[in-house]
PDB file of N, CA and C in Angstrom:
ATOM      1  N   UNK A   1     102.145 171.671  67.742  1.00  0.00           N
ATOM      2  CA  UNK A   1     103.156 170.730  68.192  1.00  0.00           C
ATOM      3  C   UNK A   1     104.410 170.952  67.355  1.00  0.00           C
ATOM      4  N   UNK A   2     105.235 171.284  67.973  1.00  0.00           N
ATOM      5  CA  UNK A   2     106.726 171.211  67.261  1.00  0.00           C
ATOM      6  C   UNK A   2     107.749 170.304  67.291  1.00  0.00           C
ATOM      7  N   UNK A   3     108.111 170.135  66.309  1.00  0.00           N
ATOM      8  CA  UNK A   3     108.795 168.319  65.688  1.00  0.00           C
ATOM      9  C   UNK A   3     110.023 169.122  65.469  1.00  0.00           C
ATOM     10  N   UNK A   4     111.153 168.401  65.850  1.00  0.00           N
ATOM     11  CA  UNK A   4     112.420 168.727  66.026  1.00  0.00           C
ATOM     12  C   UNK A   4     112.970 167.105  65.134  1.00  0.00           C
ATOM     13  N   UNK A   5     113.432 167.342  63.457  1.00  0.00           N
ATOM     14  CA  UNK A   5     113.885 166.560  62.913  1.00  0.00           C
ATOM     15  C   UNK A   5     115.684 166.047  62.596  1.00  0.00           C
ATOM     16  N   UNK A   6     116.192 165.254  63.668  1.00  0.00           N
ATOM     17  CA  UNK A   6     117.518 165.285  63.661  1.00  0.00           C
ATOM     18  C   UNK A   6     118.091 164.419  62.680  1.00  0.00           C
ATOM     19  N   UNK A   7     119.428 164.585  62.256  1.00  0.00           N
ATOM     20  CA  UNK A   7     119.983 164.112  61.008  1.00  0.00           C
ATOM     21  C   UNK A   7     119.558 162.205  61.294  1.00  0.00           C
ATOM     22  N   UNK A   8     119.512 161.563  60.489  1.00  0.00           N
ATOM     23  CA  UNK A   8     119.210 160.218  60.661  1.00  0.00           C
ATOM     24  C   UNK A   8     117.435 160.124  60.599  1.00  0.00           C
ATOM     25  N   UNK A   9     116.897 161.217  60.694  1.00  0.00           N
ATOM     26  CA  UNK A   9     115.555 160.716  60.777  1.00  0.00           C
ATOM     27  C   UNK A   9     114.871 160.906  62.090  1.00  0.00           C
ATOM     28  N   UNK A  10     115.482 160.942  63.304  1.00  0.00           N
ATOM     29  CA  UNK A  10     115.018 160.692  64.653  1.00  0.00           C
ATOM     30  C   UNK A  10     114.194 162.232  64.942  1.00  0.00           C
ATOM     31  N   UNK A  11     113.336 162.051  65.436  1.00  0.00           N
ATOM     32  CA  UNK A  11     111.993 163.109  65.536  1.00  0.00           C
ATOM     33  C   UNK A  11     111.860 163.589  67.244  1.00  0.00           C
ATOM     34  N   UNK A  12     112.652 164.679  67.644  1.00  0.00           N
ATOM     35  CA  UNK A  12     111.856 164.716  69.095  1.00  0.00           C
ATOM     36  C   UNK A  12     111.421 166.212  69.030  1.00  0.00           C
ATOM     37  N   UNK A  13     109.881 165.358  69.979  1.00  0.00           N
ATOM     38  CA  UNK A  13     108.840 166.498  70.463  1.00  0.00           C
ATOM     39  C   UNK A  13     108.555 166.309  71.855  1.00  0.00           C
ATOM     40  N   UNK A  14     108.171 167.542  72.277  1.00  0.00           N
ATOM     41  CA  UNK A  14     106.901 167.190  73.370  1.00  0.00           C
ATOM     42  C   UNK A  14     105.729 167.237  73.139  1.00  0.00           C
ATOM     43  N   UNK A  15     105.135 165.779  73.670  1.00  0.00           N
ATOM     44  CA  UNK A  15     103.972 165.037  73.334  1.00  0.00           C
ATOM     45  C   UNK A  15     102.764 165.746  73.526  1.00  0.00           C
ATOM     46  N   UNK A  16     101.809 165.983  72.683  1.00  0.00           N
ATOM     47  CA  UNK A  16     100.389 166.561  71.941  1.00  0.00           C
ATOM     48  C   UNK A  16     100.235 165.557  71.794  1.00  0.00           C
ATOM     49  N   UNK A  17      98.521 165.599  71.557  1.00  0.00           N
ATOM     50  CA  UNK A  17      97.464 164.861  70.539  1.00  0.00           C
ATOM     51  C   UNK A  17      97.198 165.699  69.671  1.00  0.00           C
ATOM     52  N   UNK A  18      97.865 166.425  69.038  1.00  0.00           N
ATOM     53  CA  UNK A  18      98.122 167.352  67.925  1.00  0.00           C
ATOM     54  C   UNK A  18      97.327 166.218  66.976  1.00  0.00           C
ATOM     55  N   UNK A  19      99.073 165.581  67.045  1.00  0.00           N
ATOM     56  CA  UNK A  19      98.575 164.181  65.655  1.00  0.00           C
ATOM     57  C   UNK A  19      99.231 163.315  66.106  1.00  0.00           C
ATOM     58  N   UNK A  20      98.884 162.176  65.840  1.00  0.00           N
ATOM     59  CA  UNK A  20      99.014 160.910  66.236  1.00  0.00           C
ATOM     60  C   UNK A  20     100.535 160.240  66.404  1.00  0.00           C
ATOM     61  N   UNK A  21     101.552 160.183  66.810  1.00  0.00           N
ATOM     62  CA  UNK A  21     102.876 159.991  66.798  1.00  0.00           C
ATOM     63  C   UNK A  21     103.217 158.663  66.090  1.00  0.00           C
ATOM     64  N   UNK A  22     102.601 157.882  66.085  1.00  0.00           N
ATOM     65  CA  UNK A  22     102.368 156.522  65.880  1.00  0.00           C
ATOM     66  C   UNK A  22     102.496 156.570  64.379  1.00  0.00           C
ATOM     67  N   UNK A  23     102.242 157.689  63.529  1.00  0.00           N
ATOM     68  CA  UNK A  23     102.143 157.810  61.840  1.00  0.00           C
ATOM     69  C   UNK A  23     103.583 158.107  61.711  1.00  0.00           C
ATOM     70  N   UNK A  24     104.554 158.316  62.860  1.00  0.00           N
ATOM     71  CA  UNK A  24     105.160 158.754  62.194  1.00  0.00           C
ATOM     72  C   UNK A  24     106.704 157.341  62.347  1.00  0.00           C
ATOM     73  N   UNK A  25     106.263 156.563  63.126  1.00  0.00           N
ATOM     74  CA  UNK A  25     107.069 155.425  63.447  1.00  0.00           C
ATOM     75  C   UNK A  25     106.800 154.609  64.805  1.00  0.00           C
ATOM     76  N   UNK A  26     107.530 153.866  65.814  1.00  0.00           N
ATOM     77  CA  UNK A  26     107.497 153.360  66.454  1.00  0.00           C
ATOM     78  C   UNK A  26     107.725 154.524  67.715  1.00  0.00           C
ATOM     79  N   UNK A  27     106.848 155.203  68.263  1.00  0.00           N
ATOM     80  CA  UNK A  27     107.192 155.934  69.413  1.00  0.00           C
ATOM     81  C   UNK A  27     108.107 155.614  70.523  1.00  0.00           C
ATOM     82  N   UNK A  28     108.751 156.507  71.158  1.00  0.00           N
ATOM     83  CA  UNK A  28     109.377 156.002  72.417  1.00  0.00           C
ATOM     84  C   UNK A  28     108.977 157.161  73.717  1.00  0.00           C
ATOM     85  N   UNK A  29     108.416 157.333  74.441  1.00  0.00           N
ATOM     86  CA  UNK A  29     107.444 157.759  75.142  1.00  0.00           C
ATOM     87  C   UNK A  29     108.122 158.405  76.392  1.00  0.00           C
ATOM     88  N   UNK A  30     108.732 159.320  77.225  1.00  0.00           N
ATOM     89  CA  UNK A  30     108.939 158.629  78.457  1.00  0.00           C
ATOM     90  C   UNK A  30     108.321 160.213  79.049  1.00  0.00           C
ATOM     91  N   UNK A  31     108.291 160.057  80.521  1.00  0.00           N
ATOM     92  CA  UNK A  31     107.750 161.282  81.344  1.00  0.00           C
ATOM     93  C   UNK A  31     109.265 162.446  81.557  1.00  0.00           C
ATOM     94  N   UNK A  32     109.063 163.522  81.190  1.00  0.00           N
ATOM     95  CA  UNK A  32     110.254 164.213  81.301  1.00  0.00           C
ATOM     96  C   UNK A  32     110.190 165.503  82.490  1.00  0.00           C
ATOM     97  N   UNK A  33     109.058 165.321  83.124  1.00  0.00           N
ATOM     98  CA  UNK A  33     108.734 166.455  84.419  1.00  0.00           C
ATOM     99  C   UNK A  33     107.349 165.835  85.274  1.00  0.00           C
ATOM    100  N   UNK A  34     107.233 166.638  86.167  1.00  0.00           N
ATOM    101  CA  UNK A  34     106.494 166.050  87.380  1.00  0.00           C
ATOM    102  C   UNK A  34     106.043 167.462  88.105  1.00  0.00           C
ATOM    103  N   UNK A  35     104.482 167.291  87.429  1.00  0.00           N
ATOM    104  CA  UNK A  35     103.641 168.806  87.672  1.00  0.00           C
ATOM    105  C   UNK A  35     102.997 168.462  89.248  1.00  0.00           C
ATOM    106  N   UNK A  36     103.494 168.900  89.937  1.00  0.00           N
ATOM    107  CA  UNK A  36     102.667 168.368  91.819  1.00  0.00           C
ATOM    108  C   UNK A  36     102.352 169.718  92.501  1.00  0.00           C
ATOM    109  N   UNK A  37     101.197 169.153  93.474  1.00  0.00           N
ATOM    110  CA  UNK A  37     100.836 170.393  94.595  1.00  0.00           C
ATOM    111  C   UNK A  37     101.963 170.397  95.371  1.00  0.00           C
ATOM    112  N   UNK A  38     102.441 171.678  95.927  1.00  0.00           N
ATOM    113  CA  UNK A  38     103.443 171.243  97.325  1.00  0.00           C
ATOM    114  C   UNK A  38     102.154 171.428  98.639  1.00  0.00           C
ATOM    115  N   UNK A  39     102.811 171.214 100.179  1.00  0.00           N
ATOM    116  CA  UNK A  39     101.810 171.593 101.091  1.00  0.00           C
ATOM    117  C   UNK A  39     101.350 172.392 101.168  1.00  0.00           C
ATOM    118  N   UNK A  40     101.458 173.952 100.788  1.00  0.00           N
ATOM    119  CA  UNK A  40     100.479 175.161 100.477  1.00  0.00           C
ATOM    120  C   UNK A  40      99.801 175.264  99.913  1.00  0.00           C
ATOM    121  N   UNK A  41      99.522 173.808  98.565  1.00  0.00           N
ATOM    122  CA  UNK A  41      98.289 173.870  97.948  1.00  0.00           C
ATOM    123  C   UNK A  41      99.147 174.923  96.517  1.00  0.00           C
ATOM    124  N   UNK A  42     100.264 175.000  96.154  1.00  0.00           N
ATOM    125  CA  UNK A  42     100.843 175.862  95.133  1.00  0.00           C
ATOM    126  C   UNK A  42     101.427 174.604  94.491  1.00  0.00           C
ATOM    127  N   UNK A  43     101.582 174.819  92.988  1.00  0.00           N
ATOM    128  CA  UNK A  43     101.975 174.049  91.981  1.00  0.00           C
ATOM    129  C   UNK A  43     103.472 174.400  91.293  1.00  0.00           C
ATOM    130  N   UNK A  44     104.313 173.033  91.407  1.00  0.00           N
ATOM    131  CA  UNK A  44     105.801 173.019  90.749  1.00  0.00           C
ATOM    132  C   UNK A  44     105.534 171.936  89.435  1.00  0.00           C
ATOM    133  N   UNK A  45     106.645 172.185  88.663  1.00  0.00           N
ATOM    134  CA  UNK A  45     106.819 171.676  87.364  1.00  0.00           C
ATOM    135  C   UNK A  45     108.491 171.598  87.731  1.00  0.00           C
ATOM    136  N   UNK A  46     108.400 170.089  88.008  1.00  0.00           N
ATOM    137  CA  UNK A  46     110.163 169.677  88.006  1.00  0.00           C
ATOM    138  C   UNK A  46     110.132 168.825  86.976  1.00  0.00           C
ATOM    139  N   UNK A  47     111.203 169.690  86.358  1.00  0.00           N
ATOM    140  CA  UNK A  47     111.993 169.085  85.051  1.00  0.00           C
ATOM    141  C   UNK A  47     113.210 167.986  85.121  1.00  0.00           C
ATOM    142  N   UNK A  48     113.358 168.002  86.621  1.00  0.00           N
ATOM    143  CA  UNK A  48     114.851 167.182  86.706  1.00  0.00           C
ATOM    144  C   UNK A  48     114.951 165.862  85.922  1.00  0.00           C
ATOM    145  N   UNK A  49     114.311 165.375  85.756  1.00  0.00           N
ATOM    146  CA  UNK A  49     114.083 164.096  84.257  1.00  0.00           C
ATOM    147  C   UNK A  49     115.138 164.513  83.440  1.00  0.00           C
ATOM    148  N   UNK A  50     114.681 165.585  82.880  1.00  0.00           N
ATOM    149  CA  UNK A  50     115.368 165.857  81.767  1.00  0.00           C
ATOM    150  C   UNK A  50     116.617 167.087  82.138  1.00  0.00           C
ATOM    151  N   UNK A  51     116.967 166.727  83.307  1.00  0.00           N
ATOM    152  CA  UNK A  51     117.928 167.577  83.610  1.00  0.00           C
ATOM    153  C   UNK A  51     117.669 169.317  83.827  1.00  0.00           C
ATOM    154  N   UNK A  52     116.387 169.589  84.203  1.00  0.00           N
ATOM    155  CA  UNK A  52     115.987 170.769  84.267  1.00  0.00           C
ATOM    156  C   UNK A  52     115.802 171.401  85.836  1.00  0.00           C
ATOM    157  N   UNK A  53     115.153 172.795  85.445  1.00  0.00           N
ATOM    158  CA  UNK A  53     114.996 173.184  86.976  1.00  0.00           C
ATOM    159  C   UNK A  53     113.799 172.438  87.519  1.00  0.00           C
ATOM    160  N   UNK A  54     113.422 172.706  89.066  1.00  0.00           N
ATOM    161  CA  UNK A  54     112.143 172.761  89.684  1.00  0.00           C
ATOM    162  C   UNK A  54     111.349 174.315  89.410  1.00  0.00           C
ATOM    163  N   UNK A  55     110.335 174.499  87.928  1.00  0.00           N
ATOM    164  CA  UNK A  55     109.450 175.839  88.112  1.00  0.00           C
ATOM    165  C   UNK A  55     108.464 176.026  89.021  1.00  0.00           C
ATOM    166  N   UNK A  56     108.323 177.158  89.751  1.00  0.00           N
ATOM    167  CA  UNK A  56     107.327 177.684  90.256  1.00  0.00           C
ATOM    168  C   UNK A  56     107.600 177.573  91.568  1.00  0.00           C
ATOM    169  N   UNK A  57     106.940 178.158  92.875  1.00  0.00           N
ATOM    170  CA  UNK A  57     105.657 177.761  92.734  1.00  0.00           C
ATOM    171  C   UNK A  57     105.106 178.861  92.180  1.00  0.00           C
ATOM    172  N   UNK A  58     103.351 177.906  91.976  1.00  0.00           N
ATOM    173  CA  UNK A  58     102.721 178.545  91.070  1.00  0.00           C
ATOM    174  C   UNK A  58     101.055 178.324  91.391  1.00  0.00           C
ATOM    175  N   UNK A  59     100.223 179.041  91.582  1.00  0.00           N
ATOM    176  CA  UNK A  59      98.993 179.604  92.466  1.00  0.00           C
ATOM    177  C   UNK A  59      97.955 178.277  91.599  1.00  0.00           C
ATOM    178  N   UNK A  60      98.102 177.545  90.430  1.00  0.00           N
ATOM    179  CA  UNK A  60      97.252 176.769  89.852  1.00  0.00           C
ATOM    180  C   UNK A  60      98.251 175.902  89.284  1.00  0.00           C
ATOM    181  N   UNK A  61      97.425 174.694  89.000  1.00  0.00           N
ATOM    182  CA  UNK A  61      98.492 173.861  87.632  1.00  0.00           C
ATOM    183  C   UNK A  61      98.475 173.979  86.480  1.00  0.00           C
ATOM    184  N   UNK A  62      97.359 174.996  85.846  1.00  0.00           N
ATOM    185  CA  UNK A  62      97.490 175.301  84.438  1.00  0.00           C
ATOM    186  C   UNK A  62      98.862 176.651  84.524  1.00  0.00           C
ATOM    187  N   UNK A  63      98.931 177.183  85.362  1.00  0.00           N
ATOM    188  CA  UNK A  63     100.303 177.470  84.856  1.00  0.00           C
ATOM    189  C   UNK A  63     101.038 177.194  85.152  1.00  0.00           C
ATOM    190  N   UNK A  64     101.690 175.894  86.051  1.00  0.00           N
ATOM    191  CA  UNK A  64     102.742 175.366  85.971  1.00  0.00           C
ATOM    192  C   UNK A  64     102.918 174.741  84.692  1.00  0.00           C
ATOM    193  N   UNK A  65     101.347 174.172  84.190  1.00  0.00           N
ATOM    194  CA  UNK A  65     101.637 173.462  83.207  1.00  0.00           C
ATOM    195  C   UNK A  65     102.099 173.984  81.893  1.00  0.00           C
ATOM    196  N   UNK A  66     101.683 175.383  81.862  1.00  0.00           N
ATOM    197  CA  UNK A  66     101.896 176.652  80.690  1.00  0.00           C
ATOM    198  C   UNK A  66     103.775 176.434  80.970  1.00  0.00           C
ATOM    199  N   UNK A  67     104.147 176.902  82.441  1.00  0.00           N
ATOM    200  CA  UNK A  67     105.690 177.467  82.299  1.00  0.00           C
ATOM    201  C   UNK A  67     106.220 176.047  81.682  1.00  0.00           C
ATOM    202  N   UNK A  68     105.805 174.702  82.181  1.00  0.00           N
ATOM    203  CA  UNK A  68     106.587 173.467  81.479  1.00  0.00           C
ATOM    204  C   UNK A  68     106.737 173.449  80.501  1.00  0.00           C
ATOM    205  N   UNK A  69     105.838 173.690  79.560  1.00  0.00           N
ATOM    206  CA  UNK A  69     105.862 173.727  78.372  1.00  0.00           C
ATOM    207  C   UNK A  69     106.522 175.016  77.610  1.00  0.00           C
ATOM    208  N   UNK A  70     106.411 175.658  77.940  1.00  0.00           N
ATOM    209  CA  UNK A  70     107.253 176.859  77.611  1.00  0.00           C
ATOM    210  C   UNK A  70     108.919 176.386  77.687  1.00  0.00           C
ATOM    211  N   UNK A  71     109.016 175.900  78.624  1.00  0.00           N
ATOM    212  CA  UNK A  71     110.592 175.798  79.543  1.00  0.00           C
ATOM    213  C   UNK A  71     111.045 174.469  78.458  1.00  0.00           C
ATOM    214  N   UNK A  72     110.125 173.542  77.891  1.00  0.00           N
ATOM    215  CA  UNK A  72     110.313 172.434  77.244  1.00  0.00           C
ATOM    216  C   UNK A  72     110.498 172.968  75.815  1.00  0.00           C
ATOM    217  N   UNK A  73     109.655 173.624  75.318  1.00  0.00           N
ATOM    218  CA  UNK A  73     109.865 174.165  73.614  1.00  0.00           C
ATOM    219  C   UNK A  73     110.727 175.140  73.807  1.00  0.00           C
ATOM    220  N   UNK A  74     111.730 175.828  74.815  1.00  0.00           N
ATOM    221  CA  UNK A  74     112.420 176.426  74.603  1.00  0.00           C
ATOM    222  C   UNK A  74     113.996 175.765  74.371  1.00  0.00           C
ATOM    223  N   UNK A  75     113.852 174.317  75.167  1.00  0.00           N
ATOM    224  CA  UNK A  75     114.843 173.616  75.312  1.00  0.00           C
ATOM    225  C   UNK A  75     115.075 172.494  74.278  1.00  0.00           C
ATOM    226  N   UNK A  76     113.792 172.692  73.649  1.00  0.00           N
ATOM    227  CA  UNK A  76     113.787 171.100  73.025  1.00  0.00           C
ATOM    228  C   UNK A  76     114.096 170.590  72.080  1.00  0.00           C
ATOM    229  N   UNK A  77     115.195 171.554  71.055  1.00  0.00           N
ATOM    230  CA  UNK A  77     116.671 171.267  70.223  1.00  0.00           C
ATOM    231  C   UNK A  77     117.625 170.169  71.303  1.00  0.00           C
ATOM    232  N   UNK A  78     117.723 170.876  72.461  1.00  0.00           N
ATOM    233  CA  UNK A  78     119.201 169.819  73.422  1.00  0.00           C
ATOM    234  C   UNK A  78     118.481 169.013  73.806  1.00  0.00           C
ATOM    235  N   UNK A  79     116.751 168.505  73.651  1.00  0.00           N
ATOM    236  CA  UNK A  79     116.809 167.358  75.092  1.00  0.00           C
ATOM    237  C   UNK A  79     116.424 166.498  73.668  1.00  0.00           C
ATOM    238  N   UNK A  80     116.323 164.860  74.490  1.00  0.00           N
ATOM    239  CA  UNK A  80     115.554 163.439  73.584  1.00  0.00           C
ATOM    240  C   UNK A  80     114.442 163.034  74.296  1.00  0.00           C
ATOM    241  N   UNK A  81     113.356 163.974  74.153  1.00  0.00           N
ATOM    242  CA  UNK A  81     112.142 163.761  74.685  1.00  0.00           C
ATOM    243  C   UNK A  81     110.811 163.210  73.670  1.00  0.00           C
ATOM    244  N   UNK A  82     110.551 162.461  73.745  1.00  0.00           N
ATOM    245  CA  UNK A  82     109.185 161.872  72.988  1.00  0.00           C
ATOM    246  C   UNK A  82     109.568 161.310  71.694  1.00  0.00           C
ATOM    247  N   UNK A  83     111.197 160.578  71.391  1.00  0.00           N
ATOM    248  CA  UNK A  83     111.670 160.591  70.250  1.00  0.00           C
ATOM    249  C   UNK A  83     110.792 159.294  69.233  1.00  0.00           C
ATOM    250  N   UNK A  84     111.005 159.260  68.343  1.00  0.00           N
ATOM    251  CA  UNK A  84     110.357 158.678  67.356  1.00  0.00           C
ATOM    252  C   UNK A  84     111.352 158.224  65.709  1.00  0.00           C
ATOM    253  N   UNK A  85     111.394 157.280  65.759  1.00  0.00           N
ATOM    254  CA  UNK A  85     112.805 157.077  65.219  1.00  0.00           C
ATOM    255  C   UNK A  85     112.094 156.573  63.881  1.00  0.00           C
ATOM    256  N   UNK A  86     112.172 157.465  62.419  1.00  0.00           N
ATOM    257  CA  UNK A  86     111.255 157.707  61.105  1.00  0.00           C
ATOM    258  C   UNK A  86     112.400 157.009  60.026  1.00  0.00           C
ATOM    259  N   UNK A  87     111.809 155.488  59.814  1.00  0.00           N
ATOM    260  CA  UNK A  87     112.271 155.281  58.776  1.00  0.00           C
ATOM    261  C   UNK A  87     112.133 155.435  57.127  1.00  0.00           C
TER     262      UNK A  87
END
């Protein structure tokens, strides 16, 4: 899990049960993509939450769910996803 620590303290990741988020302050939680079948039975990972593309399609959801996450730790210096505000 990679923790992105911004000046002030404020912590954003995308959310693991790595470790417990809760140790590290008052979590703030929200959904930042939306992994769905389309009608062919093929799998997208829309990011538009967080201002991203629609990935895939994609023949299973473990790899839509692989490219999300990829597409998320590549981005996830610019976005405020899973922040956690460490006093």
């Amino acid at each position: 899990m990679e923790l992105i620590i911004k000046p002030g303290g404020r912590i954003t990741a995308a959310y693991s049960e790595e470790i417990d988020v809760r140790e590290l302050g008052p979590p703030s939680i929200r959904r930042v993509s939306h992994v769905e079948p389309n009608e062919q039975g093929e799998w997208t990972a829309d990011l538009a939450p967080v201002g991203g593309p629609c990935l895939g399609p994609f023949s299973t959801r473990s790899e839509a769910l692989n490219a999300e996450q990829e597409w998320l730790s590549a981005q996830l210096d610019n976005l405020q996803i899973g922040e956690v505000n460490h006093v």
